[in-house]
Protein backbone atom coordinates (compact mmCIF):
# COMPACT_ATOMS: atom_id res chain seq x y z
CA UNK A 1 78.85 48.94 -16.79
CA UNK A 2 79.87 50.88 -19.76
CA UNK A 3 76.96 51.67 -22.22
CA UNK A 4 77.58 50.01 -25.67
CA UNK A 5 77.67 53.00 -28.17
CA UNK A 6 79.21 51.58 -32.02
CA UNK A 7 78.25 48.23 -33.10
CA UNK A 8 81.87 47.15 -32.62
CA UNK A 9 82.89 48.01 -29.13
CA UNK A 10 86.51 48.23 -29.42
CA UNK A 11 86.38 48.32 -25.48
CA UNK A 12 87.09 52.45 -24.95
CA UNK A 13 88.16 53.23 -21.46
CA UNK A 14 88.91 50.09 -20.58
CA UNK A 15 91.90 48.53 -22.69
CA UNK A 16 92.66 45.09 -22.05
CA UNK A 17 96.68 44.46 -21.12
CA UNK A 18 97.00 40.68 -22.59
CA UNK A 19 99.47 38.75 -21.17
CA UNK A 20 100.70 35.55 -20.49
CA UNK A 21 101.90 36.01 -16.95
CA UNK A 22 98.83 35.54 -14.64
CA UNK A 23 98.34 34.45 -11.02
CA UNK A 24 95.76 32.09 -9.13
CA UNK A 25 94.85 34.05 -6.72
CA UNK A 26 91.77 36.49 -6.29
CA UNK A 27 90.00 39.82 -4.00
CA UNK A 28 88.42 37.03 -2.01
CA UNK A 29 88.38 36.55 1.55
CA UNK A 30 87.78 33.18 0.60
CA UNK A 31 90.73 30.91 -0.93
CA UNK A 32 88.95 31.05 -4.23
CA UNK A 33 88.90 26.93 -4.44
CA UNK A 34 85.61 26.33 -3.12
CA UNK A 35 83.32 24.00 -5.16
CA UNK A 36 80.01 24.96 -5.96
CA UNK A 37 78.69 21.42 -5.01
CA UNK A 38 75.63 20.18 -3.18
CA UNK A 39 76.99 20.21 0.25
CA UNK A 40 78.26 23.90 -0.47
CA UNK A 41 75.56 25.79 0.53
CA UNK A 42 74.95 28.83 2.78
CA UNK A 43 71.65 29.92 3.86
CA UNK A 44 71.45 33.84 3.80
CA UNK A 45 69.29 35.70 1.34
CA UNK A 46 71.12 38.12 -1.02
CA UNK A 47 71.58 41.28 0.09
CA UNK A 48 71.67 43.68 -2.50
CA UNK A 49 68.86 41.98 -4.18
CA UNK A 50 66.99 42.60 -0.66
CA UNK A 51 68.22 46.08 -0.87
CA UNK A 52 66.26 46.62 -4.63
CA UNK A 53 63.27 44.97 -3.33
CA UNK A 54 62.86 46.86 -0.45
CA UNK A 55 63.22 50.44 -2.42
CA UNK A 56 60.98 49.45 -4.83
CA UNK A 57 58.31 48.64 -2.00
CA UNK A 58 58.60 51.77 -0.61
CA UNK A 59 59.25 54.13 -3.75
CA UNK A 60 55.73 52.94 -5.95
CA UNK A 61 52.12 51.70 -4.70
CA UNK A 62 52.53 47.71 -5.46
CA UNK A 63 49.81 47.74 -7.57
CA UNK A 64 52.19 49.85 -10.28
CA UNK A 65 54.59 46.68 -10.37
CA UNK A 66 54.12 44.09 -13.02
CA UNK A 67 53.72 40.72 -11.74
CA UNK A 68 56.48 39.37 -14.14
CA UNK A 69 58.98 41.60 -13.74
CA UNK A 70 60.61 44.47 -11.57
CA UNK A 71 59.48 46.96 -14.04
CA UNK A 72 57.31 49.60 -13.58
CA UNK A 73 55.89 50.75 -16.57
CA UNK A 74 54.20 53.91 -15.36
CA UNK A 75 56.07 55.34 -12.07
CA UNK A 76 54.66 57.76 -10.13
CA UNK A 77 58.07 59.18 -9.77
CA UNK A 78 60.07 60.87 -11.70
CA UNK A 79 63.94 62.59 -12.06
CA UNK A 80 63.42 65.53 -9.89
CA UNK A 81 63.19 62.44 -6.62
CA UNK A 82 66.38 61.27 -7.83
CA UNK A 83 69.97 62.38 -6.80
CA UNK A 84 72.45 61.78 -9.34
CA UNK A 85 75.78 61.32 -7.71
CA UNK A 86 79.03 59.87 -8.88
CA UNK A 87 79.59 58.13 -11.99
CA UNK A 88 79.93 54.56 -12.51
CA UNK A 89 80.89 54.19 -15.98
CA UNK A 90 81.08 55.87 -19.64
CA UNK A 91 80.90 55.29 -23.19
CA UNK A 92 80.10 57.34 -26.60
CA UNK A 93 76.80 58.40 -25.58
CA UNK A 94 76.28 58.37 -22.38
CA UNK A 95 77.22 57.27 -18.72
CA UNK A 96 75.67 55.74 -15.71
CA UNK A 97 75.38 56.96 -12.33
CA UNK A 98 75.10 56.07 -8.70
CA UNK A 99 71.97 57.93 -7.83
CA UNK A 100 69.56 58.04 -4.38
CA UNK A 101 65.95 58.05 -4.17
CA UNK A 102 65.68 61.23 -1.71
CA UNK A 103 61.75 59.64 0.09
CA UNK A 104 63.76 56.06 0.98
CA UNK A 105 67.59 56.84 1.24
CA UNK A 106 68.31 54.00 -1.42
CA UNK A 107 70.62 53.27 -4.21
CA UNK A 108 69.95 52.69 -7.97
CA UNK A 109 72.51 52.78 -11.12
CA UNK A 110 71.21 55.60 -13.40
CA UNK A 111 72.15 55.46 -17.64
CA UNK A 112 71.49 58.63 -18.77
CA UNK A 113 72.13 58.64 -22.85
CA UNK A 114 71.89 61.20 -25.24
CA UNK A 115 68.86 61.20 -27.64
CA UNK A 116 71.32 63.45 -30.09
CA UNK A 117 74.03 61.01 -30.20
CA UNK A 118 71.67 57.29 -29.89
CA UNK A 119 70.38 58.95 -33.10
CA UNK A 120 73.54 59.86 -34.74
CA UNK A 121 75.20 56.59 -34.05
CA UNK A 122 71.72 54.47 -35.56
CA UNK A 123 71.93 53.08 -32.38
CA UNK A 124 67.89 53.90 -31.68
CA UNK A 125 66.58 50.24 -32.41
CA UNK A 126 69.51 48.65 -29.65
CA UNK A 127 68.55 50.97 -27.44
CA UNK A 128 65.01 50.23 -27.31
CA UNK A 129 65.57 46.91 -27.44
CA UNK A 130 67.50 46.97 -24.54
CA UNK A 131 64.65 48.58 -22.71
CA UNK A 132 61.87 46.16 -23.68
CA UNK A 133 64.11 43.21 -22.81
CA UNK A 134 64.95 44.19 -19.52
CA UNK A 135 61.33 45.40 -18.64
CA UNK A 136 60.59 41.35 -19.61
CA UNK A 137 63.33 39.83 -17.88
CA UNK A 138 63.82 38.62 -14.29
CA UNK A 139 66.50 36.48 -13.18
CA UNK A 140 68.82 36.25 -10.48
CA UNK A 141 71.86 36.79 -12.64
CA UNK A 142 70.35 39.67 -14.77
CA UNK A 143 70.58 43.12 -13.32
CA UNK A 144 66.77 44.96 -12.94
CA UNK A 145 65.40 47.75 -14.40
CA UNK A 146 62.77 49.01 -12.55
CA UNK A 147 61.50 51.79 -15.20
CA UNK A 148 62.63 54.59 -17.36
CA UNK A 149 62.25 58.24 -18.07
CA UNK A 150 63.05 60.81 -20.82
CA UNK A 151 63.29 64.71 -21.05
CA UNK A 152 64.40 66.47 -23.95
CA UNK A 153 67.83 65.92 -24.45
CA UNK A 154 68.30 62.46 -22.44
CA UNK A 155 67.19 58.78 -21.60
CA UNK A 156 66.88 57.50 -18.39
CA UNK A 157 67.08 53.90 -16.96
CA UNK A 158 66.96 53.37 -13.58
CA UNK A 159 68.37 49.97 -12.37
CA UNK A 160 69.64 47.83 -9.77
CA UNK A 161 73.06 49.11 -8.42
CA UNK A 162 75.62 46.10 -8.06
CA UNK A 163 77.68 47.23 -5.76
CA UNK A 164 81.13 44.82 -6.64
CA UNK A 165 81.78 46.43 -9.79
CA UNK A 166 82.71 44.21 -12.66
CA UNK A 167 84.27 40.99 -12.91
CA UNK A 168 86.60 42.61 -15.60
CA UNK A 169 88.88 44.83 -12.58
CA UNK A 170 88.72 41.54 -10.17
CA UNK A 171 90.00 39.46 -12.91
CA UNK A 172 92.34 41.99 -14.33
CA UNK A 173 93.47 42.37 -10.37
CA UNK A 174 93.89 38.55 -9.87
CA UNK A 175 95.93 38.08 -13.35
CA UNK A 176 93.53 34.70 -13.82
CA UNK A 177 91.24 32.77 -11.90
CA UNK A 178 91.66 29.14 -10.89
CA UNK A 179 89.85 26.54 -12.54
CA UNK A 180 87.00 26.23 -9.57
CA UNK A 181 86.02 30.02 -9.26
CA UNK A 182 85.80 30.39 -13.96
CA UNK A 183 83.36 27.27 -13.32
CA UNK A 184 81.20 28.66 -10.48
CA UNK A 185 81.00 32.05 -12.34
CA UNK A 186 80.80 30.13 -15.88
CA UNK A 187 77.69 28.20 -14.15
CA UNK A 188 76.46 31.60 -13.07
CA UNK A 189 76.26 32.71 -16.90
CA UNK A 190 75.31 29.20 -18.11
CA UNK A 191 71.60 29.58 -16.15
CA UNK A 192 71.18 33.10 -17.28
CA UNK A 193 71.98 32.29 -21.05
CA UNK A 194 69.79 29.48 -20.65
CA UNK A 195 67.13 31.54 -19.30
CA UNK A 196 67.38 34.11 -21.93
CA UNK A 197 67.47 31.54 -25.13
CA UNK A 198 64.70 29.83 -23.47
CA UNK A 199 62.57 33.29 -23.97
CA UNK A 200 64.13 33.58 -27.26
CA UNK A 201 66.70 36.26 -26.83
CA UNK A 202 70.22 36.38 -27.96
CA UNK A 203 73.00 38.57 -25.51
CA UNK A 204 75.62 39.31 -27.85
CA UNK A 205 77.59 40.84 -25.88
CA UNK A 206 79.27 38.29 -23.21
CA UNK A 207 82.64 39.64 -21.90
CA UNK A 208 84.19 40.43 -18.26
CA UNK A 209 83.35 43.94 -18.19
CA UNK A 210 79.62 43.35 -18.84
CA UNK A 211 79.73 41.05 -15.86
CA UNK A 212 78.89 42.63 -12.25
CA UNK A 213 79.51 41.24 -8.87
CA UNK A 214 76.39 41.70 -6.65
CA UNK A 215 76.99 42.32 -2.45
CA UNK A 216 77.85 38.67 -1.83
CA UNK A 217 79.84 38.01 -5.11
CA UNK A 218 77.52 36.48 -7.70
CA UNK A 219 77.03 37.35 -11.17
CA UNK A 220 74.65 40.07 -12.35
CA UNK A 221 74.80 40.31 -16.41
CA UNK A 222 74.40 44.21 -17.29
CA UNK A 223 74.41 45.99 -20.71
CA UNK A 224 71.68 44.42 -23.20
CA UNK A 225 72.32 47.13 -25.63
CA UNK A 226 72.69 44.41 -28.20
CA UNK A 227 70.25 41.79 -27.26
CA UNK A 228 67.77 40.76 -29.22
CA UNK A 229 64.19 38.83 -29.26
CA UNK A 230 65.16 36.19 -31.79
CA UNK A 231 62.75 34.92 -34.22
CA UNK A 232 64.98 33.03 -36.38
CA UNK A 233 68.33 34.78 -37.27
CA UNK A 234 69.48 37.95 -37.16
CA UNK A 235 72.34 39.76 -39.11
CA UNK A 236 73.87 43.06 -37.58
CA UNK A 237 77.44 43.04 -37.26
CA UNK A 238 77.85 43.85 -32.77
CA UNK A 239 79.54 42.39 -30.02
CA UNK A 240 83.54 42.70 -28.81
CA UNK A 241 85.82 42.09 -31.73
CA UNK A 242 88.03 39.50 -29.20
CA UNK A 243 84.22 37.66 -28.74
CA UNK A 244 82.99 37.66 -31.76
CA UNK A 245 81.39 34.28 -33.17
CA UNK A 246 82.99 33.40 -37.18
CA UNK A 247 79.61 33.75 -38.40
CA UNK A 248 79.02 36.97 -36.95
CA UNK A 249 82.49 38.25 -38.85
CA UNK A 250 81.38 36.28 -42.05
CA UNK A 251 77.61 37.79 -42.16
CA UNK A 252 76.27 34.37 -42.74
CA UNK A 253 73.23 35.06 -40.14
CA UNK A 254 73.60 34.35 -36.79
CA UNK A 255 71.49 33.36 -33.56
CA UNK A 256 72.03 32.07 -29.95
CA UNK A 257 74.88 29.77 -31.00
CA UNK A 258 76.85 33.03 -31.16
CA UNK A 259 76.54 33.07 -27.24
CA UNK A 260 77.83 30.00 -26.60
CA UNK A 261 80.82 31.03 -28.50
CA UNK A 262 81.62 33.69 -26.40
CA UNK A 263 80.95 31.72 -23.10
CA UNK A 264 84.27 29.28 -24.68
CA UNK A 265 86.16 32.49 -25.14
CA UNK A 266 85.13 34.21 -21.68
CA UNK A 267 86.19 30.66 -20.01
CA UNK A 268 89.48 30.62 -22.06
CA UNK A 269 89.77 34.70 -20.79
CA UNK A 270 89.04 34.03 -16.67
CA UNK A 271 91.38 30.97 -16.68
CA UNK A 272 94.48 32.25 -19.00
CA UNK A 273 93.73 36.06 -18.41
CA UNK A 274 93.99 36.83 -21.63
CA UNK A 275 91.72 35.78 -24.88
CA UNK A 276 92.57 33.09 -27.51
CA UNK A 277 92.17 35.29 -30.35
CA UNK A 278 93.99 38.74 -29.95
CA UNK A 279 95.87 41.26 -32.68
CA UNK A 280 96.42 45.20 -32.18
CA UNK A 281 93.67 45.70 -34.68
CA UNK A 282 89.69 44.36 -34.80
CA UNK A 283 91.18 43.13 -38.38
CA UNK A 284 93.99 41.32 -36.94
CA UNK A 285 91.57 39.43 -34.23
CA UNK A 286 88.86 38.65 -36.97
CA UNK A 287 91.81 36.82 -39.07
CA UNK A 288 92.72 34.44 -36.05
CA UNK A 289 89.05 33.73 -35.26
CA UNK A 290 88.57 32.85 -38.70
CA UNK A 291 91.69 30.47 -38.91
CA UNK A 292 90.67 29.30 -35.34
CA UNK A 293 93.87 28.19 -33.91
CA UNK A 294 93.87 27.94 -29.76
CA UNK A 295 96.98 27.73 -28.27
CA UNK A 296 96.04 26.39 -24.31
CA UNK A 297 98.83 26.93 -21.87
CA UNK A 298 99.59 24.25 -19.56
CA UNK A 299 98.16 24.72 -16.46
CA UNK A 300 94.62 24.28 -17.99
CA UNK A 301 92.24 21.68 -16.89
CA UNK A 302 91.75 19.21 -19.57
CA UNK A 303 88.05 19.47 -18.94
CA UNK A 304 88.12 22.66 -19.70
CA UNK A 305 90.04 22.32 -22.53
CA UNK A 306 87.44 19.88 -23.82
CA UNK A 307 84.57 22.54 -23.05
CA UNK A 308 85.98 25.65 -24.61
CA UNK A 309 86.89 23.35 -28.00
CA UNK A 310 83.31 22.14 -28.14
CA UNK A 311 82.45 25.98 -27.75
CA UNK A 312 84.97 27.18 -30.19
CA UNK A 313 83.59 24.95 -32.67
CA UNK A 314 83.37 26.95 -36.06
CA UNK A 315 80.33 24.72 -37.61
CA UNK A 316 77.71 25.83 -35.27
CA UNK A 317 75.50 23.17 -36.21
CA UNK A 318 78.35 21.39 -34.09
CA UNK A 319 78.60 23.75 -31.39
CA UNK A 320 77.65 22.61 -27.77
CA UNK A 321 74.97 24.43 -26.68
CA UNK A 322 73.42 24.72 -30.10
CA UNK A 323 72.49 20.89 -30.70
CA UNK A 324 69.19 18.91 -29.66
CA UNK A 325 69.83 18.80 -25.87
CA UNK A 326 70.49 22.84 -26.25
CA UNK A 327 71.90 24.13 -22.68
CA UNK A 328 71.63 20.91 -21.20
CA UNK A 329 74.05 19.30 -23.33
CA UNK A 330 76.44 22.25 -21.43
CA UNK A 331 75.17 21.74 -17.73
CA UNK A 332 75.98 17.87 -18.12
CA UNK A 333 79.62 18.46 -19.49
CA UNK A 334 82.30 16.76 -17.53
CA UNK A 335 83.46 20.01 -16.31
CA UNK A 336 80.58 20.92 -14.60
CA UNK A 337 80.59 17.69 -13.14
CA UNK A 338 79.04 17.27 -9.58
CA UNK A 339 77.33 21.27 -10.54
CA UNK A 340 74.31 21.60 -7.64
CA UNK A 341 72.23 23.62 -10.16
CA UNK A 342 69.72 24.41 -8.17
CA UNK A 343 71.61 25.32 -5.19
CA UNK A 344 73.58 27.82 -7.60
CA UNK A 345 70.58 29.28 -8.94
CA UNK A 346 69.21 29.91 -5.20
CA UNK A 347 72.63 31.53 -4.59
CA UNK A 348 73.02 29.25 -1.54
CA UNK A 349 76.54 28.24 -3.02
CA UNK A 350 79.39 30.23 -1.47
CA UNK A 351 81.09 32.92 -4.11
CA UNK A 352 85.26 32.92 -4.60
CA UNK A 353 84.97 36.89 -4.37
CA UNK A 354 83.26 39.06 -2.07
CA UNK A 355 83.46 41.97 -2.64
CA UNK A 356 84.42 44.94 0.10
CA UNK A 357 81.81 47.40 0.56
CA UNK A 358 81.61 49.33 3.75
CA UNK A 359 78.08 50.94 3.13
CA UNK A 360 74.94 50.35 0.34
CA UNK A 361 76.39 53.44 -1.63
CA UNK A 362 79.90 52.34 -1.54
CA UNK A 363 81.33 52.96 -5.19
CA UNK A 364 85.30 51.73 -4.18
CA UNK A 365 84.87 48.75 -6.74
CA UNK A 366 84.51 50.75 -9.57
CA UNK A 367 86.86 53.05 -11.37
CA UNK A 368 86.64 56.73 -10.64
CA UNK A 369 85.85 59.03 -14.25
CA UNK A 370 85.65 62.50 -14.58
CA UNK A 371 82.19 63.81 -13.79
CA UNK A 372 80.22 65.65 -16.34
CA UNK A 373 79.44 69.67 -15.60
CA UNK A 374 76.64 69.76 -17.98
CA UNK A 375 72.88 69.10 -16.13
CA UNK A 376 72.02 65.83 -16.25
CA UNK A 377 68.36 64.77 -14.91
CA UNK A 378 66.85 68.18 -15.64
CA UNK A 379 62.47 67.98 -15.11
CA UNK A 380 61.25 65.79 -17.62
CA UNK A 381 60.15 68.75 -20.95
CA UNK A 382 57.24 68.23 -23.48
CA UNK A 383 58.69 70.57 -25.88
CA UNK A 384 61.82 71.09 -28.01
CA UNK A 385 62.97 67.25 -28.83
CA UNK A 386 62.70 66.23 -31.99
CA UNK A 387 63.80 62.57 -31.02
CA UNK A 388 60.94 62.04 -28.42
CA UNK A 389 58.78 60.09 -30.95
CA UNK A 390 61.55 57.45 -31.72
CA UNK A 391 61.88 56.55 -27.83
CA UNK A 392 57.92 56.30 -27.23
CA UNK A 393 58.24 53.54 -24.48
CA UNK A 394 60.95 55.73 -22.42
C-alpha cells in the first residue's frame, strides 16, 4: 500500500531479492491448486467488503452516497471522528494508516500526504487524479474510497482497509506461485483492467505490492497515483522501472497497451518469482526491456509461456489485449481456458490464499514501520496553507 511519490518508483522500503530458487507452495490453508472453474464455486458473501458497507451505512445519512460509487463527496464527518492508529505503509510523502471510526467501531486505511512535499515533487496533478478516479470507480477488485479531507499541512483519503496485506509479502513468502493460483489472481486483474480501459483509464502501475488480498483472499488493486482518464495517449514517464512498457522508456506516447505489458511481466513475476527484465540500476533494466530477451525456466506452463510472449510483444499494435477483440482476445487465451468469468467476478470461486486475521483490525499481514511523532489528523484549518487551492476537490 505504499503511496507512489517520484514518477519512477524505484520500489523504497520494499527491495525486491530476485532469485532463481523459488518454491510452489503458498500461506494458504488451501493446497493452492484449485481451479477457478465453473463447478468451483462457494456461496458466502465477502466479508470485508460487508465490513465497508456496513460502516458506511452507519457513519453518513444514505442520501450523502453517490449512486455510482462508494464515494461521498460531502461527509458529514470529518478527522476529529477518526482514530489514526498503526501504520500500514510509507513512501516519500506520506503514509497510510489503520484508523477507527470512534460512532461505529470500524476499520478504514487512512493516506495522509503532505501538501509541502506533493508540491515539491510536481506530483499535484497524480494526486488528484488519483482522487477523481477512485471517487468514479467501483469494482470488486478495486479498493474504495469513500471520501477525502484536507487541513493545512495534509491530505486525507479514507478507504477500504484490506486486511491480507499485499500479494507482494505472500509471494515473496511462497518463493513463486504455481501455475493455477498466478491464473486465478491474473483473472482477478484481467476483469479489473478490463473494467478500467472500458471507462477509459490507464493503471500504470501493475506490480505485486500494489496488489491487496481482501478477508477471503481476492484481489483488491490499490495505489492509482498514476492512473489516468485516457483520451488518446499520454506521455509522462511513471510506473516500476522492472514494469515498464518499451514505449513508456522510449517516450513514443503511450496508452492502455502499457497495462497489458505489465500484466505479462507480473505473470512472468508470480510464476518464476522474480521479473524477466532485472539489472542493479533502472538503466540496466530499461536496456534489457528494450532488447527484450525472456529467458523462461523450465517448469513454466507452455500456455503461459504463450500468454506472457503475446504480452511482451514490443509492437503494441501486436500486443494481446491491444487488438480489435481488446480484453477479450485475453479472457479467451488458452491459458485461461475453462475461466468461469462470471463466477470469478461474483467471488464465488475459492482463493489459493486466505489470509489469517484473528479480528477486523488485525494488521499481522503487513509489515510493521516506525510510527511518525509529528500530529497527523489535526482539525481540518482554513488558514495558513498556501497549497489549499491546488487540492480544491480534497
Amino acid at each position: 500500500m505504499s503511496t507512489m511519490l517520484s514518477n519512477i518508483n524505484n520500489n523504497n522500503g520494499n527491495s525486491h531479492t530476485y532469485s532463481n530458487e523459488g518454491v510452489n507452495g503458498s500461506s494458504s490453508d488451501s493446497s493452492g491448486n484449485r481451479p477457478l472453474y465453473q463447478n468451483e464455486r462457494i456461496g458466502n458473501e465477502n466479508e470485508n467488503q460487508q465490513l465497508s458497507q456496513s460502516s458506511q451505512r452507519q457513519a453518513t445519512p444514505q442520501q450523502h452516497q453517490d449512486q455510482s460509487s462508494n464515494y461521498i463527496a460531502r461527509p458529514t464527518f470529518g478527522l476529529v471522528d477518526f482514530v489514526l492508529q498503526r501504520t500500514l505503509g510509507t513512501g516519500t510523502f506520506g503514509r497510510v494508516f489503520l484508523t477507527k471510526f470512534k460512532h461505529t467501531e470500524h476499520y478504514y486505511a487512512m493516506k495522509v500526504l503532505k501538501k509541502s512535499e506533493i508540491v515539491r515533487l510536481k506530483q499535484t496533478e497524480h494526486v488528484n487524479s488519483e482522487r477523481f478516479i477512485l471517487s468514479q470507480v467501483t469494482h470488486p477488485f478495486i479498493v474504495n474510497l469513500y471520501c477525502t479531507f484536507q487541513n493545512d499541512k495534509n491530505l486525507y483519503m479514507l478507504l477500504e482497509y484490506v486486511i491480507g496485506g499485499e500479494l507482494f509479502s505472500h509471494l515473496r513468502r511462497a518463493g513463486r506461485f504455481t501455475n493455477d493460483m498466478t491464473r486465478f489472481y491474473s483473472a482477478e486483474i484481467v476483469l479489473a483492467l478490463e473494467y478500467l480501459h472500458d471507462n477509459e483509464i490507464i493503471y500504470r502501475d501493475l506490480k505485486p505490492e500494489n496488489l491487496l488480498l481482501d478477508s477471503r483472499g481476492h484481489i483488491k488493486i490499490a495505489d492509482f497515483g498514476f492512473a489516468k482518464k485516457l483520451e488518446d495517449r499520454t506521455w509522462t514517464l511513471c510506473g516500476t522501472p522492472e514494469y515498464l512498457a518499451p514505449e513508456i522508456i522510449q517516450s513514443k506516447g503511450h496508452g492502455k497497451a502499457v497495462d497489458w505489458w505489465a500484466l505479462g511481466i507480473l505473470i512472468f513475476e508470480m510464476l518464476a518469482g522474480y521479473p524477466p527484465f532485472f539489472a542493479d540500476s533502472p538503466f540496466g533494466i530499461y536496456e534489457k526491456i528494450l532488447v527484450g530477451k525472456i529467458q523462461f525456466p523450465p517448469h513454466f506452463d507452455s500456455h503461459a509461456k504463450d500468454l506472457i510472449k503475446r504480452f511482451l510483444t514490443a509492437d503494441r499494435t501486436k500486443r494481446l489485449g491491444n487488438l480489435r477483440g481488446g480484453s477479450e482476445d485475453v479472457k479467451r487465451h488458452k491459458w485461461f481456458r475453462g475461466v468461469d468469468w462470471q463466477g470469478l467476478y461474483d467471488k464465488q470461486i475459492q482463493a489459493p490464499i486466505i489470509p489469517p486475521y484473528q479480528h477486523p483490525g488485525d494488521t499481522s499481514n503487513f509489515e510493521r514501520y516506525p510510527e511518525p511523532t509529528e500530529e497527523t489528523n489535526s482539525p481540518i484549518g482554513l488558514t495558513g496553507d498556501p497549497h489549499r487551492h491546488l487540492f480544491a476537490d480534497f
